[in-house]
PDB file of N, CA and C in Angstrom:
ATOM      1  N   UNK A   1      15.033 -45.737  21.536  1.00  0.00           N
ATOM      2  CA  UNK A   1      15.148 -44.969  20.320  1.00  0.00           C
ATOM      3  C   UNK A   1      16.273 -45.563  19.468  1.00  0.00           C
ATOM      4  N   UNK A   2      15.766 -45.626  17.954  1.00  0.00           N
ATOM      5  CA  UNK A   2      17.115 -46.206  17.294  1.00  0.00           C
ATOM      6  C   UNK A   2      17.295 -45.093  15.951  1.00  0.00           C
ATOM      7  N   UNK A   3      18.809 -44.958  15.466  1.00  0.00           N
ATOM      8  CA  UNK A   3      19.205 -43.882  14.914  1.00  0.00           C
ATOM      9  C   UNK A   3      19.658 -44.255  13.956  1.00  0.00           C
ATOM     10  N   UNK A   4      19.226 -44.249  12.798  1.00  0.00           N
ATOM     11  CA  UNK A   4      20.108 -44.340  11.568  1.00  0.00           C
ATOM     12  C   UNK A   4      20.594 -43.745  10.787  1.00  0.00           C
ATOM     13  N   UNK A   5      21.769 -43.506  10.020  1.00  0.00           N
ATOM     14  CA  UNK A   5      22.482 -42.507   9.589  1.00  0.00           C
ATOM     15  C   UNK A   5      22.539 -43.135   7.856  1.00  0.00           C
ATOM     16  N   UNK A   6      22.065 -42.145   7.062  1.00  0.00           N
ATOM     17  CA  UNK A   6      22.252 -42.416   5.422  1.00  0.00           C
ATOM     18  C   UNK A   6      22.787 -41.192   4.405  1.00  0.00           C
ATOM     19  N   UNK A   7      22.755 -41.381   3.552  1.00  0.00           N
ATOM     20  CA  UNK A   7      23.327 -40.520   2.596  1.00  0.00           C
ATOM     21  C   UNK A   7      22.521 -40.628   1.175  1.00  0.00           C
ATOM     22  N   UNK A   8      21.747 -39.020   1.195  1.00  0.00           N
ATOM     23  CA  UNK A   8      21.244 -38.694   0.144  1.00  0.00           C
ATOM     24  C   UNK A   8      20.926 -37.504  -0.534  1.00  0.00           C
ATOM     25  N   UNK A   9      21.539 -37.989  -1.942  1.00  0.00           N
ATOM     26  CA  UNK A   9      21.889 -36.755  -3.165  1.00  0.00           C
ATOM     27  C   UNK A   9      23.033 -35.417  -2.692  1.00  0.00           C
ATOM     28  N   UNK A  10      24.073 -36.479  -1.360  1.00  0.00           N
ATOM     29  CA  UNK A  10      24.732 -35.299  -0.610  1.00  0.00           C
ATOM     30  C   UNK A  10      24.307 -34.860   0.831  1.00  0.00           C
ATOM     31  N   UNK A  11      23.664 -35.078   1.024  1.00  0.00           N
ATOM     32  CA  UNK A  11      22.785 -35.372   1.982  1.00  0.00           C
ATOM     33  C   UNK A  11      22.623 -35.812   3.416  1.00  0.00           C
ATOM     34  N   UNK A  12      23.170 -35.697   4.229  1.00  0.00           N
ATOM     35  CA  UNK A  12      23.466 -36.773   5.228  1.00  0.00           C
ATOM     36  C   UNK A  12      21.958 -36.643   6.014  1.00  0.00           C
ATOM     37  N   UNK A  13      21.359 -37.854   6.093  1.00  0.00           N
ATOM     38  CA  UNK A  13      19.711 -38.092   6.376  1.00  0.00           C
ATOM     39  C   UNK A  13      20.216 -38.661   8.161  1.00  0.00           C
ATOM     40  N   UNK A  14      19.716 -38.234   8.923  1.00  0.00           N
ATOM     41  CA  UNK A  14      19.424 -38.740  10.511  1.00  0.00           C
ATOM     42  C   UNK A  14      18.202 -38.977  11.124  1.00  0.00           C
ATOM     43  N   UNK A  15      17.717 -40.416  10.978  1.00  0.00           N
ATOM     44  CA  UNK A  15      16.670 -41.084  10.930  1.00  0.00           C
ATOM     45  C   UNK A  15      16.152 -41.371  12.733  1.00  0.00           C
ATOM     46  N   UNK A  16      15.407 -40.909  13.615  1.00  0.00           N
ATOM     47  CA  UNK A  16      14.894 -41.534  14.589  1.00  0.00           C
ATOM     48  C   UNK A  16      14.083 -42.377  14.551  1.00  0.00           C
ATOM     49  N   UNK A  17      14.318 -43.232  15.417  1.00  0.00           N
ATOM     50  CA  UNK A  17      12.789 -44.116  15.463  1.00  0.00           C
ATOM     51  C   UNK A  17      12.263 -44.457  17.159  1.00  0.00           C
ATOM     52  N   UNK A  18      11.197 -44.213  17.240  1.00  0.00           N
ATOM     53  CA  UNK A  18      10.834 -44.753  18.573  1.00  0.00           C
ATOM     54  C   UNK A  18      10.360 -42.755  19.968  1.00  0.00           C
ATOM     55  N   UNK A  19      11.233 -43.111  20.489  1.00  0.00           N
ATOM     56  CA  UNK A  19      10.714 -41.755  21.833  1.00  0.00           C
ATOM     57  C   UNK A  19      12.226 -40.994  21.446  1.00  0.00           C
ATOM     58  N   UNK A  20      11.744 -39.984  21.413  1.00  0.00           N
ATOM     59  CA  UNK A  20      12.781 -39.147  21.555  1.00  0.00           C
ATOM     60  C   UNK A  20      12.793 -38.438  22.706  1.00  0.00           C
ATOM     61  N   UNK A  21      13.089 -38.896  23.951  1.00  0.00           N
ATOM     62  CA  UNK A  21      12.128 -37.896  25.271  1.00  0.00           C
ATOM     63  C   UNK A  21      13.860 -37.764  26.218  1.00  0.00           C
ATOM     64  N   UNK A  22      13.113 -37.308  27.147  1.00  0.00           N
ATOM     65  CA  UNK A  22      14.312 -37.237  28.139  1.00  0.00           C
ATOM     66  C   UNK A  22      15.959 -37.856  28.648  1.00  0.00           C
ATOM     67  N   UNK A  23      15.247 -39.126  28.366  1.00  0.00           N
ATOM     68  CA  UNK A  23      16.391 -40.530  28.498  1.00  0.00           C
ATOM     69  C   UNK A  23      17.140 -40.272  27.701  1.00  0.00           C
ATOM     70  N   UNK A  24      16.214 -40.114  26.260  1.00  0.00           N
ATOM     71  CA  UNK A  24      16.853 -40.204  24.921  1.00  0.00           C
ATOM     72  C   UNK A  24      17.879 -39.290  24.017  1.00  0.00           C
ATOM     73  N   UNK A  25      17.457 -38.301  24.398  1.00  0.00           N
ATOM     74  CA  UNK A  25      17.761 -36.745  23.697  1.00  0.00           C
ATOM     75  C   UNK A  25      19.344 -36.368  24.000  1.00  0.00           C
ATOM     76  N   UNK A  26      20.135 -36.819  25.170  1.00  0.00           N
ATOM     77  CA  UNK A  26      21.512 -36.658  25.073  1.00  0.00           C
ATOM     78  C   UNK A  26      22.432 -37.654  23.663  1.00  0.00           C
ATOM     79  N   UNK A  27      21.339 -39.016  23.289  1.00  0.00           N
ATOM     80  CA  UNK A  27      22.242 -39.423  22.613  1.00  0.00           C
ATOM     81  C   UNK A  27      21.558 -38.906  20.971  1.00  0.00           C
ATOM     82  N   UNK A  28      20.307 -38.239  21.139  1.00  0.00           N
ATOM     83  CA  UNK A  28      19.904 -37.686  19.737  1.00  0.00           C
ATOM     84  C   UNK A  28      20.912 -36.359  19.273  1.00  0.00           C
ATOM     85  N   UNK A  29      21.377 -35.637  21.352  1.00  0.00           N
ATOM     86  CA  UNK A  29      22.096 -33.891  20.247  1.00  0.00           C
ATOM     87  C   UNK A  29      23.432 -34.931  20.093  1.00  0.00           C
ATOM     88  N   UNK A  30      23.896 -35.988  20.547  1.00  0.00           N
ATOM     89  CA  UNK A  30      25.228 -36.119  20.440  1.00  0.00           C
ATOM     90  C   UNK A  30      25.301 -36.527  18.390  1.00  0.00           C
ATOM     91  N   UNK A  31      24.446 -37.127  18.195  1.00  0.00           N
ATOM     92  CA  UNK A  31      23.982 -37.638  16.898  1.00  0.00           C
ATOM     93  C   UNK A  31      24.053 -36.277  15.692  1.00  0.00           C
ATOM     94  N   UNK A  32      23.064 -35.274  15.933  1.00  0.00           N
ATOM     95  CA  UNK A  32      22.889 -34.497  15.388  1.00  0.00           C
ATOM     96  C   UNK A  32      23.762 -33.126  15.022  1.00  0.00           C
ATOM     97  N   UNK A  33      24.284 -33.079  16.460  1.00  0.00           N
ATOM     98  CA  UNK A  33      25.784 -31.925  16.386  1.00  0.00           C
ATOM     99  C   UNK A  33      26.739 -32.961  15.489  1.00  0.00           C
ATOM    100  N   UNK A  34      27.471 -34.130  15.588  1.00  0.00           N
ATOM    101  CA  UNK A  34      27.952 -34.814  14.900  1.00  0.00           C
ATOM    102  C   UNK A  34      28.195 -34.083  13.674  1.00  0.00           C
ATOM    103  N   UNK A  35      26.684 -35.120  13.244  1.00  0.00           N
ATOM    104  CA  UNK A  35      25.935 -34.696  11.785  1.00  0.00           C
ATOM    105  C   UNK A  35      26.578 -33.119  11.037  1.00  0.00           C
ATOM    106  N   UNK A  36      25.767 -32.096  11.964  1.00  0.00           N
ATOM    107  CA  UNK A  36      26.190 -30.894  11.239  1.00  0.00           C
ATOM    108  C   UNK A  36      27.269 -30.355  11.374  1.00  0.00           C
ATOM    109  N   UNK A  37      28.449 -31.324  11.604  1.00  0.00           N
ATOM    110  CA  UNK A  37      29.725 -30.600  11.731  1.00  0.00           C
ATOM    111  C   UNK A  37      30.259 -31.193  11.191  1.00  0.00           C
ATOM    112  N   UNK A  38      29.843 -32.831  10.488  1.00  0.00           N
ATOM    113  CA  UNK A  38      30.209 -33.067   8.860  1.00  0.00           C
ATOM    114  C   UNK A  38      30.000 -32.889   7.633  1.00  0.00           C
ATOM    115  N   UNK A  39      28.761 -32.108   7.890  1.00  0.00           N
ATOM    116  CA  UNK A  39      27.902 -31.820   6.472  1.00  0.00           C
ATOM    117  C   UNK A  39      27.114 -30.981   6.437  1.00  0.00           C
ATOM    118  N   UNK A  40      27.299 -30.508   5.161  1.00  0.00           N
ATOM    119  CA  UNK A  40      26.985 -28.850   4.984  1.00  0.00           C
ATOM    120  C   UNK A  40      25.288 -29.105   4.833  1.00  0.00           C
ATOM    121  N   UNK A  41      25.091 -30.272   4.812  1.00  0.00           N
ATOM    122  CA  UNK A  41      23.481 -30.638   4.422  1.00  0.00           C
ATOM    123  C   UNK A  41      23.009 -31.914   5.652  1.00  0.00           C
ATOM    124  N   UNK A  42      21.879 -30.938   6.588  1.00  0.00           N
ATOM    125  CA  UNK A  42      21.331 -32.539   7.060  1.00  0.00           C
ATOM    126  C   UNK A  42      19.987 -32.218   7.078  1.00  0.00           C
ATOM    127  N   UNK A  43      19.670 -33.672   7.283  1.00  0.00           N
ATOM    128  CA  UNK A  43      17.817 -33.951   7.186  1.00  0.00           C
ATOM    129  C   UNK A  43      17.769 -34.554   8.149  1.00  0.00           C
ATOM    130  N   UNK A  44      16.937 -34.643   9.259  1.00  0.00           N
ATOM    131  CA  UNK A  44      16.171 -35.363   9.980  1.00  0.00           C
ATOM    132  C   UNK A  44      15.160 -36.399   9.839  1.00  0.00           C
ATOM    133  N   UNK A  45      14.777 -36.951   9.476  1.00  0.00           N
ATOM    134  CA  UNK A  45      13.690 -37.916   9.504  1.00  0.00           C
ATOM    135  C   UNK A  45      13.549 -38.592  10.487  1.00  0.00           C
ATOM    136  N   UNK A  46      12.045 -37.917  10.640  1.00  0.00           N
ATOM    137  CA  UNK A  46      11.195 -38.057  11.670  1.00  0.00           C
ATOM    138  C   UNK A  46       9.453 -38.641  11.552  1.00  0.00           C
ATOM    139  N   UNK A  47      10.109 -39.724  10.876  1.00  0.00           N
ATOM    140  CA  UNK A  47       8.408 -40.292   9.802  1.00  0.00           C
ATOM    141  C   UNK A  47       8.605 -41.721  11.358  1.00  0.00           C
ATOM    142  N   UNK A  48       8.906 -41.881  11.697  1.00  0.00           N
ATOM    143  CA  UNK A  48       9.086 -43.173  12.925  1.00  0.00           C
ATOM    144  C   UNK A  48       8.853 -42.532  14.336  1.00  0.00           C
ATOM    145  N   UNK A  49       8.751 -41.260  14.584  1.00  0.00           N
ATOM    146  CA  UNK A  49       9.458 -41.053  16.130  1.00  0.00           C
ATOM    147  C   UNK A  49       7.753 -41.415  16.647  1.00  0.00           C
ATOM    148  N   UNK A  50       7.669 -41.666  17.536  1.00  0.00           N
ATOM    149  CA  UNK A  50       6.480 -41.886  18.313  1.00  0.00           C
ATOM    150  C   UNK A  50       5.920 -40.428  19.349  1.00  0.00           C
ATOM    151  N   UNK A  51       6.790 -40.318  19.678  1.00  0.00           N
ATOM    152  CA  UNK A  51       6.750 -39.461  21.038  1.00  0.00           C
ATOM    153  C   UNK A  51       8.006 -38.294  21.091  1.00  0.00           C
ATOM    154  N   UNK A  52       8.235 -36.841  21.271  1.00  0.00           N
ATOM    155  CA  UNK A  52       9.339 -35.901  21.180  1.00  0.00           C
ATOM    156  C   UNK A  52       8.805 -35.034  22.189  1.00  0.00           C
ATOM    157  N   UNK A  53       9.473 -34.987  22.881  1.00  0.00           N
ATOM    158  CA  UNK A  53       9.361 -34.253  24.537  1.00  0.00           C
ATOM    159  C   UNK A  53      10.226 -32.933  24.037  1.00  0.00           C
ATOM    160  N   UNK A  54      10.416 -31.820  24.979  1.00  0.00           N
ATOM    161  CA  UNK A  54      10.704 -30.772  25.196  1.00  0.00           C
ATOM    162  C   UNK A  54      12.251 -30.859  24.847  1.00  0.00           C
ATOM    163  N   UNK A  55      13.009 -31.706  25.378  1.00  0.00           N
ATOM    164  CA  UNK A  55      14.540 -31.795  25.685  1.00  0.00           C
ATOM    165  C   UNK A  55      14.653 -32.655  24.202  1.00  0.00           C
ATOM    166  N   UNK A  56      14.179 -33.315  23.494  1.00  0.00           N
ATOM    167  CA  UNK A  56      14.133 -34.078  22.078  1.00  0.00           C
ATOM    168  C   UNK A  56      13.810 -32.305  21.279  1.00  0.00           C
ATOM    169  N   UNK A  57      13.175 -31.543  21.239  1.00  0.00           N
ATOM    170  CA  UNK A  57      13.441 -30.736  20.424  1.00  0.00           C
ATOM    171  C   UNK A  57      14.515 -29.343  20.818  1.00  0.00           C
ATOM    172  N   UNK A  58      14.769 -29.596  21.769  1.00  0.00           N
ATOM    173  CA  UNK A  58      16.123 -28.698  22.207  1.00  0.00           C
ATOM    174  C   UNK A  58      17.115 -29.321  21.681  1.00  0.00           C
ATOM    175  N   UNK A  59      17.416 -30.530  21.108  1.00  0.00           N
ATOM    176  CA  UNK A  59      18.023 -30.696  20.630  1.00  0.00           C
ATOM    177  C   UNK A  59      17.921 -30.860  19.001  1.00  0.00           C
ATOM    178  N   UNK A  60      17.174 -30.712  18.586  1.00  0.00           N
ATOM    179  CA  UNK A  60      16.770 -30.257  17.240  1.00  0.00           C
ATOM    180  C   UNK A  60      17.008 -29.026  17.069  1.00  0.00           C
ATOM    181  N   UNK A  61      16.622 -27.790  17.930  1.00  0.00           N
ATOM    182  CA  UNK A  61      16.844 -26.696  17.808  1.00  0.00           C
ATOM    183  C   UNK A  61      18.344 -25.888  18.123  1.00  0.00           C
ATOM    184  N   UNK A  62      19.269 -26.755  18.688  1.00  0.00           N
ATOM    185  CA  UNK A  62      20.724 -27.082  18.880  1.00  0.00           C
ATOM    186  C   UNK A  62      21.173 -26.900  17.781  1.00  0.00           C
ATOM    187  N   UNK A  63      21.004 -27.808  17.030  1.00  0.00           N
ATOM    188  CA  UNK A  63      21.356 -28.836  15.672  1.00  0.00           C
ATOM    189  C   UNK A  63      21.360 -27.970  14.454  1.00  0.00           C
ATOM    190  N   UNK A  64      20.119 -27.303  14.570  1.00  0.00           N
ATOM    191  CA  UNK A  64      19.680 -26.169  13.734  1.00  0.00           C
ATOM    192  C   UNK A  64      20.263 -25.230  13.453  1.00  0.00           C
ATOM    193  N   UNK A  65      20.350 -24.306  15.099  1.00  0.00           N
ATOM    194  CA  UNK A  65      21.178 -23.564  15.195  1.00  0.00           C
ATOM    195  C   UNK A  65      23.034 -23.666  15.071  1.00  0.00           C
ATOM    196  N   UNK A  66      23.327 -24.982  15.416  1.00  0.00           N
ATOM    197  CA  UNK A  66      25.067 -24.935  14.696  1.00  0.00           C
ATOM    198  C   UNK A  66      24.781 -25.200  13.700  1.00  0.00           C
ATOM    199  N   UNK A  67      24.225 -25.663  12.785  1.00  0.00           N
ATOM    200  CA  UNK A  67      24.278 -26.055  11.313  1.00  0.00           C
ATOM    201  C   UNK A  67      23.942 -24.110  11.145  1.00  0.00           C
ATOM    202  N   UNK A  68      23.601 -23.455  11.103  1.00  0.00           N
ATOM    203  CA  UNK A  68      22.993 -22.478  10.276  1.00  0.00           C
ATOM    204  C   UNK A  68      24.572 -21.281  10.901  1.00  0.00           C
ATOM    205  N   UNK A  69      24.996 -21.594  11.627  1.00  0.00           N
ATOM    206  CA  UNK A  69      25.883 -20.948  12.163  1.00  0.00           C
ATOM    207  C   UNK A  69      27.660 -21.265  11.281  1.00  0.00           C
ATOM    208  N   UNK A  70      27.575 -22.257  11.338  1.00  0.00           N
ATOM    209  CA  UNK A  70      28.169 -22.857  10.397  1.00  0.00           C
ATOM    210  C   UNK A  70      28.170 -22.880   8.849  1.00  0.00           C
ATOM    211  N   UNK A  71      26.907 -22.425   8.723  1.00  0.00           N
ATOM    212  CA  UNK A  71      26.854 -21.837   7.064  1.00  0.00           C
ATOM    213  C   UNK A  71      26.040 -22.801   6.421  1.00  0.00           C
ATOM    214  N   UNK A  72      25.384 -24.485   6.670  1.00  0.00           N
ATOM    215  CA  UNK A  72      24.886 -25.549   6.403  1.00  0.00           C
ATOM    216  C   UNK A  72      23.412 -25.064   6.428  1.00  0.00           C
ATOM    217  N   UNK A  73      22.590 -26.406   5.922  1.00  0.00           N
ATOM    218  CA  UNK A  73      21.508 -26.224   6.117  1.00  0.00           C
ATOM    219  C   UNK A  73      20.725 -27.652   6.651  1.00  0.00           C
ATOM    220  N   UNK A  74      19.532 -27.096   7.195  1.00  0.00           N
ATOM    221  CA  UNK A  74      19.321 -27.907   8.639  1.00  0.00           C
ATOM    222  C   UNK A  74      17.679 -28.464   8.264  1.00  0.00           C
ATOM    223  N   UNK A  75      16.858 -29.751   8.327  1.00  0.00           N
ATOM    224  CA  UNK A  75      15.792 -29.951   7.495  1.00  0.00           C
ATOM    225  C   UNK A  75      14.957 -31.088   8.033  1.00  0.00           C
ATOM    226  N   UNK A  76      14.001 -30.528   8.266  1.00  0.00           N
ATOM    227  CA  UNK A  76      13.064 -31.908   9.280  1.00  0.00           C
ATOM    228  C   UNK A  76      12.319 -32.506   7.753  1.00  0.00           C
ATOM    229  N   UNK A  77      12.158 -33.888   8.066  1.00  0.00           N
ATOM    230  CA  UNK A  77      11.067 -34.016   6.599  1.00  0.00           C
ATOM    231  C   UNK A  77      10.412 -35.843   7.281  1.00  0.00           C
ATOM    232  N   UNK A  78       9.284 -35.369   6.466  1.00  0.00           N
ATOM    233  CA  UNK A  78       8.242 -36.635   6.839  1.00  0.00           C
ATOM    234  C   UNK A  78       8.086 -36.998   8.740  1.00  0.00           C
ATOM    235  N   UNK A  79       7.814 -35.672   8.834  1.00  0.00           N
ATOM    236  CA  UNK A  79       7.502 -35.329  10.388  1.00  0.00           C
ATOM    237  C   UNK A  79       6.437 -36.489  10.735  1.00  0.00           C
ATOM    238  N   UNK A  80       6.213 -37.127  11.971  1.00  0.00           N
ATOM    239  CA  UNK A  80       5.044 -38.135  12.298  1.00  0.00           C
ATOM    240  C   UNK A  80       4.039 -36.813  12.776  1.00  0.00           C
ATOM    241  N   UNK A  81       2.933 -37.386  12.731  1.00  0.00           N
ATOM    242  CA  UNK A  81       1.924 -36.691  13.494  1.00  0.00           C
ATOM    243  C   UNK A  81       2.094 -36.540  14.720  1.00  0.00           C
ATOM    244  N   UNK A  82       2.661 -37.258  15.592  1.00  0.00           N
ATOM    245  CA  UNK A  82       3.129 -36.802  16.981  1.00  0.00           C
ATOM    246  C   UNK A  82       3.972 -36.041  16.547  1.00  0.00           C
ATOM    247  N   UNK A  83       5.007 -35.936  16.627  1.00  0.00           N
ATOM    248  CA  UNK A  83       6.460 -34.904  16.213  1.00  0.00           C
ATOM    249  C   UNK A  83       5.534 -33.403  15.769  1.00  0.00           C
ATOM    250  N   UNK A  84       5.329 -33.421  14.751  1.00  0.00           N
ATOM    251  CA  UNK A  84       4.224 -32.155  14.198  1.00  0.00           C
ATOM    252  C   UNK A  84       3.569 -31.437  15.384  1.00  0.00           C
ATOM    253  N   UNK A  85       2.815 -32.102  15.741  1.00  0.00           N
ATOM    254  CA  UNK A  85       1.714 -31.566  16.954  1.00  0.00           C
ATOM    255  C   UNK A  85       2.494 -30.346  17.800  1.00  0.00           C
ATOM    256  N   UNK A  86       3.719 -31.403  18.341  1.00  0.00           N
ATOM    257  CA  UNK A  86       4.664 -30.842  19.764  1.00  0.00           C
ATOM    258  C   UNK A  86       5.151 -29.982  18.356  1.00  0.00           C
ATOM    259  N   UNK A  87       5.942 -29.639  17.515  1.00  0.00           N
ATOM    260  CA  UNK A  87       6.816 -28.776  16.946  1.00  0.00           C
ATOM    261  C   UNK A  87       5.493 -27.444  16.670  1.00  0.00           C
ATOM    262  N   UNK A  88       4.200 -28.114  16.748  1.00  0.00           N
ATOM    263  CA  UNK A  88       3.756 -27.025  16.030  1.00  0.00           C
ATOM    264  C   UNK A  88       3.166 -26.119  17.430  1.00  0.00           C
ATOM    265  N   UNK A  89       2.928 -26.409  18.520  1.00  0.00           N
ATOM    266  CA  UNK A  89       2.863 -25.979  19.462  1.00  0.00           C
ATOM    267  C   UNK A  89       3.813 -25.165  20.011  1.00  0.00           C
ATOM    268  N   UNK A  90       5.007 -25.644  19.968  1.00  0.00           N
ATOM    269  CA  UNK A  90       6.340 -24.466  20.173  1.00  0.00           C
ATOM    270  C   UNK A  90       6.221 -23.651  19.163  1.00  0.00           C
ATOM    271  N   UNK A  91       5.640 -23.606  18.170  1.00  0.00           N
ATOM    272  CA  UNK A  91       5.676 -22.725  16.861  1.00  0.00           C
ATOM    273  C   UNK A  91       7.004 -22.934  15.992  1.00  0.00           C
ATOM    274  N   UNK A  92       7.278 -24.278  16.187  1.00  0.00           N
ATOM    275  CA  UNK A  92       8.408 -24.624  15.932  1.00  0.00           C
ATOM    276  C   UNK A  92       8.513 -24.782  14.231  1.00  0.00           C
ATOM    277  N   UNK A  93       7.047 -25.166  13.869  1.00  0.00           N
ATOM    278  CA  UNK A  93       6.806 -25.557  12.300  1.00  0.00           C
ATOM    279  C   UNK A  93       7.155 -24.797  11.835  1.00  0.00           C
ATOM    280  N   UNK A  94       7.230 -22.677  12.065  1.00  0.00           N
ATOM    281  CA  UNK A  94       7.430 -21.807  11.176  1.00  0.00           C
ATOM    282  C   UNK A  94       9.263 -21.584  10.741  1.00  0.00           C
ATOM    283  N   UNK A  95       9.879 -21.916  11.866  1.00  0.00           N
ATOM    284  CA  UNK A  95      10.847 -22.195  11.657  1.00  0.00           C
ATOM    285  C   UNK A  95      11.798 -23.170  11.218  1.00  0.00           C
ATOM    286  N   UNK A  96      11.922 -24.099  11.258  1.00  0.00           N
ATOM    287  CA  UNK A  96      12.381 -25.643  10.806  1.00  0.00           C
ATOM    288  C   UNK A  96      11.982 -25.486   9.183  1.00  0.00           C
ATOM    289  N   UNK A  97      12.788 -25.667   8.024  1.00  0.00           N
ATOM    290  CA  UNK A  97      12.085 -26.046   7.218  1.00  0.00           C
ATOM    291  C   UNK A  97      11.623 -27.657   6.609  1.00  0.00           C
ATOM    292  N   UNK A  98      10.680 -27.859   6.809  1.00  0.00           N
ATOM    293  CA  UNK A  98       9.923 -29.117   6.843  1.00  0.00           C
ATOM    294  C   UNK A  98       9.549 -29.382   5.512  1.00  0.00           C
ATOM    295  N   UNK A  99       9.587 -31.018   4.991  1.00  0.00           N
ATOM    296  CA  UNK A  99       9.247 -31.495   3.464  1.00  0.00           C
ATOM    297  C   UNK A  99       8.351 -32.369   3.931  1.00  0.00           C
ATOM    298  N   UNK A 100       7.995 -33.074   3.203  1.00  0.00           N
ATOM    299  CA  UNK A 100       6.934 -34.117   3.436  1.00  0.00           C
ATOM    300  C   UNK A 100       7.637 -35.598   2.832  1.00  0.00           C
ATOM    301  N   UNK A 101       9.027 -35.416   2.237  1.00  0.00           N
ATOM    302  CA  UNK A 101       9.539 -36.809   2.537  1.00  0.00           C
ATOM    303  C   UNK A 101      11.257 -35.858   2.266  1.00  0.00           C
ATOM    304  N   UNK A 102      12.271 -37.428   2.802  1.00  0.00           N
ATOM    305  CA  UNK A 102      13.454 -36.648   2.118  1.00  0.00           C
ATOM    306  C   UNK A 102      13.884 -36.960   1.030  1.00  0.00           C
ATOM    307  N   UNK A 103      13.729 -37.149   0.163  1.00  0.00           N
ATOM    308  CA  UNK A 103      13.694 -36.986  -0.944  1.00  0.00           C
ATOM    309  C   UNK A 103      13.347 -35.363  -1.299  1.00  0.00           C
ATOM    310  N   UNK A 104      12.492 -34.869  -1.303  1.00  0.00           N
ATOM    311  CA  UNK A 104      12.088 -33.790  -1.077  1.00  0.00           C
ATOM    312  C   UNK A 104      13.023 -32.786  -0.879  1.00  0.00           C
ATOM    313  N   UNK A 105      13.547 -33.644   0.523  1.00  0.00           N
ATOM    314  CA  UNK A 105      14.260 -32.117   1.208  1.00  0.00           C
ATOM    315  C   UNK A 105      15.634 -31.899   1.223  1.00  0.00           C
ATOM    316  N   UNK A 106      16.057 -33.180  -0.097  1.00  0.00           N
ATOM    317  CA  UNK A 106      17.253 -33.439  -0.291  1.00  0.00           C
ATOM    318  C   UNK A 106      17.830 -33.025  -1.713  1.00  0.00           C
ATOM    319  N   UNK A 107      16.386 -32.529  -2.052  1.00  0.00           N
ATOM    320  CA  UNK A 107      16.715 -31.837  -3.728  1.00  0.00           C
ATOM    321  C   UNK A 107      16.702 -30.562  -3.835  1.00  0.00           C
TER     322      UNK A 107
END
């Protein structure tokens, strides 16, 4: 899995690419708690991930939850069709608010 970190319109964007699964997911919440404890705004992008296992969205839902606790706001956008599937199965889609790019979810 590779992680890239950008900045937009204020924005701090946290880009996966590749599996987000078991192996992976300690260094995705270490990434993502980071994230929302610098900025009152993060996005996820998740237009690359291939594969997101159970413990890959526990840590999304981590992330979520300190950002919203914290007063920030927390934003999946340009979900892959894998990613979608598994989020929408936890019923995860109703919660997360999701864009269809960030750009989007950064305005």
């Amino acid at each position: 899995m590779k992680i890239s970190i950008s900045e937009t319109n204020g924005a701090l964007v946290v880009a996966f690419e590749g599996d987000v699964d078991l192996e992976q997911s300690p260094k995705a919440r270490k990434e993502l708690l980071a994230a929302v404890s610098k900025n009152a705004k993060v996005i996820v992008d998740l237009s690359s991930v291939a594969y997101i296992d159970s413990s890959g969205v526990a840590s999304l839902v981590e992330a979520f939850q300190t950002a919203r606790k914290n007063g920030g706001t927390f934003s999946l956008a340009a979900v892959s069709e894998a990613a979608l599937r598994v989020l929408q199965l936890a019923r995860l889609d109703k919660i997360f608010s999701i864009f269809a790019t960030v750009e989007e979810a950064a305005a």
